[in-house]
N, C-alpha and C. Protein backbone atom coordinates (compact mmCIF):
# COMPACT_ATOMS: atom_id res chain seq x y z
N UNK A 1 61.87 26.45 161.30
CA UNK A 1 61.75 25.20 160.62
C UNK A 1 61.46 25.48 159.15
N UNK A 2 62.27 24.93 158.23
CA UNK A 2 61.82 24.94 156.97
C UNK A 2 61.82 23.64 156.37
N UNK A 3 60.87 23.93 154.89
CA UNK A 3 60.46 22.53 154.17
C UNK A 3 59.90 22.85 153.25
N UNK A 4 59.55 21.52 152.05
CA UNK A 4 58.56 21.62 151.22
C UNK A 4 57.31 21.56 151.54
N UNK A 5 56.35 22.58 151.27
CA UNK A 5 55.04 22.13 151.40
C UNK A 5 54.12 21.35 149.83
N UNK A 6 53.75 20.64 150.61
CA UNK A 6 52.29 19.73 149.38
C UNK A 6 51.39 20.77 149.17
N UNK A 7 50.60 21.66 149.95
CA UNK A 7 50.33 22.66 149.21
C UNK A 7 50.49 23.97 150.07
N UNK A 8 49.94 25.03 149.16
CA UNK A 8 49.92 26.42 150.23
C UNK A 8 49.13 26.20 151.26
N UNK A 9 49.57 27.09 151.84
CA UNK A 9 48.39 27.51 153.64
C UNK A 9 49.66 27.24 154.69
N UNK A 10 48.56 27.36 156.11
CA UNK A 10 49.43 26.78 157.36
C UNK A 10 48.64 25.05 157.71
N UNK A 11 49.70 24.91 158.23
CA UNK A 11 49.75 23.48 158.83
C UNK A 11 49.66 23.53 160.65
N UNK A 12 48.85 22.53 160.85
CA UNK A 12 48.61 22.39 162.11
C UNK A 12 48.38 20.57 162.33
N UNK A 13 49.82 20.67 163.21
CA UNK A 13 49.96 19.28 163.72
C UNK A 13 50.87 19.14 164.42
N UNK A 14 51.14 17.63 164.84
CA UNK A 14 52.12 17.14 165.39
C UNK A 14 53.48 17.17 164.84
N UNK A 15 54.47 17.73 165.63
CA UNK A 15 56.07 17.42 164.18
C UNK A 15 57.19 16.42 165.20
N UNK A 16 57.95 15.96 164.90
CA UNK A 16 58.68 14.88 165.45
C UNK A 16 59.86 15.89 164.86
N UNK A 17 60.89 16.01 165.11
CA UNK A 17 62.12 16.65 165.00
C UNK A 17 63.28 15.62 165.72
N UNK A 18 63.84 14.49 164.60
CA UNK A 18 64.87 14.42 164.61
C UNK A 18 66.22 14.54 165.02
N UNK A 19 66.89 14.24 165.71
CA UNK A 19 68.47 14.60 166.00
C UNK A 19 69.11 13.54 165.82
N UNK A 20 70.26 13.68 165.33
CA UNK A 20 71.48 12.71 165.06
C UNK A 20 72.56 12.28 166.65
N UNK A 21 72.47 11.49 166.95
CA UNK A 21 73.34 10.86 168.03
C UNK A 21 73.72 9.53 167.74
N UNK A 22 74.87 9.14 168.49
CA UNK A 22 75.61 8.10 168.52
C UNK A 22 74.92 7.08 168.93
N UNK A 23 75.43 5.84 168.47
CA UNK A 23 74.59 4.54 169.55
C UNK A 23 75.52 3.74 169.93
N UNK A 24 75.57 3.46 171.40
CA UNK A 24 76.46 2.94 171.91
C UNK A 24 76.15 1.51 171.83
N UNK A 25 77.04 0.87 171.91
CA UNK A 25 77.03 -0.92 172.35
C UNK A 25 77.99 -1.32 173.07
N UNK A 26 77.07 -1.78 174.06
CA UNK A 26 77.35 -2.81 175.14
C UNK A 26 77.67 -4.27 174.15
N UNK A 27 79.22 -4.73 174.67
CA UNK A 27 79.39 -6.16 174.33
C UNK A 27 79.94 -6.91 175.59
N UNK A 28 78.87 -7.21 176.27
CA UNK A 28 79.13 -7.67 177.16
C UNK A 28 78.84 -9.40 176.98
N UNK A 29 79.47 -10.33 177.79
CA UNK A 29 79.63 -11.72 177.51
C UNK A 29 78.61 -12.57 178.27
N UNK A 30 77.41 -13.57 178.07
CA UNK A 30 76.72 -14.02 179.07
C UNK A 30 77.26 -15.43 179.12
N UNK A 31 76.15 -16.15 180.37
CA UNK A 31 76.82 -17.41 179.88
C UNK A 31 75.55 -18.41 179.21
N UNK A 32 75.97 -19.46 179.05
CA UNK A 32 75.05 -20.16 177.30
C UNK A 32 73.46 -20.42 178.62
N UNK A 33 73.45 -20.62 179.62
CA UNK A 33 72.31 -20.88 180.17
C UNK A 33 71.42 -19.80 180.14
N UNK A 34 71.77 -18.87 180.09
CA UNK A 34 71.11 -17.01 179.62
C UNK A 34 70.59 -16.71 178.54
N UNK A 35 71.16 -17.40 177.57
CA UNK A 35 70.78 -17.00 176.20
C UNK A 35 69.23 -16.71 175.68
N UNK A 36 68.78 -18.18 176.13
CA UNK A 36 67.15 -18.08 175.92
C UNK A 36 66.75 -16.77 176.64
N UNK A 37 67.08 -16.69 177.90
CA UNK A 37 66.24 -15.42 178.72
C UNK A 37 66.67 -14.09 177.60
N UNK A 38 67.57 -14.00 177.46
CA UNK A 38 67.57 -13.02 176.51
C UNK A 38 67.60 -12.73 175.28
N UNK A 39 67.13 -13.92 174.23
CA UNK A 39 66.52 -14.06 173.46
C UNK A 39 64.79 -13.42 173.59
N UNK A 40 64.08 -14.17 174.57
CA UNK A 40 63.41 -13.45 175.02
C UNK A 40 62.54 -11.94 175.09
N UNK A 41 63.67 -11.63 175.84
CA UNK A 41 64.22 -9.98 176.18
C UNK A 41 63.75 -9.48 174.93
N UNK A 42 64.82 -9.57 173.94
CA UNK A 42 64.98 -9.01 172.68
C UNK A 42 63.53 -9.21 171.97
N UNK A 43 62.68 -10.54 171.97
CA UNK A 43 61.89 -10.89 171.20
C UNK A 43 60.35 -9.40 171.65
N UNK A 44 60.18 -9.15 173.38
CA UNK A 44 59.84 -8.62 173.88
C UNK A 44 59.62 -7.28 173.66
N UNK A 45 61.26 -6.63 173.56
CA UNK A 45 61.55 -5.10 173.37
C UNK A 45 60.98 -4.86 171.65
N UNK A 46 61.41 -5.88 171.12
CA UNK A 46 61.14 -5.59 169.53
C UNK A 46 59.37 -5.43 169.58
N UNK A 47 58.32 -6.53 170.04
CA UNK A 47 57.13 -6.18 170.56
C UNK A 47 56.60 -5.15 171.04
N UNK A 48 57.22 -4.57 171.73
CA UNK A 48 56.94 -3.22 172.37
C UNK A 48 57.23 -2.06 171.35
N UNK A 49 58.35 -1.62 170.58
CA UNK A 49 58.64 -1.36 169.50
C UNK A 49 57.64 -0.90 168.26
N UNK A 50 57.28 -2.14 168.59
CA UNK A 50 56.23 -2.27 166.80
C UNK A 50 54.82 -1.57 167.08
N UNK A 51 54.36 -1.70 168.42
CA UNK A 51 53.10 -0.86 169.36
C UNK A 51 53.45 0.07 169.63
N UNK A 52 55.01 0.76 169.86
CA UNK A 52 54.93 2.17 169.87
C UNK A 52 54.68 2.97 168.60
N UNK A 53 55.79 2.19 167.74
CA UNK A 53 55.61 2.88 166.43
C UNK A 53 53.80 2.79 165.31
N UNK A 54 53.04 1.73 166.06
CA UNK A 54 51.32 1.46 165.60
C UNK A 54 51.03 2.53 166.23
N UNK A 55 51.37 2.95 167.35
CA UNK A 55 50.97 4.60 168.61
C UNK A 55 51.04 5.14 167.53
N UNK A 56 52.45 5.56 166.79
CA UNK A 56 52.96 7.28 166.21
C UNK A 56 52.12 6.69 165.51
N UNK A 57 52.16 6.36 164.76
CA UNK A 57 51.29 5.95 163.14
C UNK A 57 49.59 6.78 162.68
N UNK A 58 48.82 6.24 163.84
CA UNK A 58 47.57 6.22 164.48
C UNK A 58 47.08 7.92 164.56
């Protein structure tokens, strides 16, 4: 692993390492009575999301 360091010495921590991959999408068609439920969904996953990333943060 290489990088800039902020200053001399060793470092001791956590490292997250990155990789580049594709993201697939699903376009799949619902019907209009669904929408809310998965409005929902989405409102949910994004929730969960924002508490994982408050986790890494922390």
């Amino acid at each position: 692993m290489e990088g800039i360091g902020a200053s001399p010495g060793i470092a001791v921590g956590k490292v997250l390492i990155k990789k580049d991959q594709a993201i697939e999408i699903d376009y799949d068609k619902i019907k209009e009575a669904e929408v809310e439920a998965e409005i929902e969904k989405l409102h949910s996953a994004l929730e969960k999301a924002k508490e994982s990333l408050k986790e890494l943060k922390a």
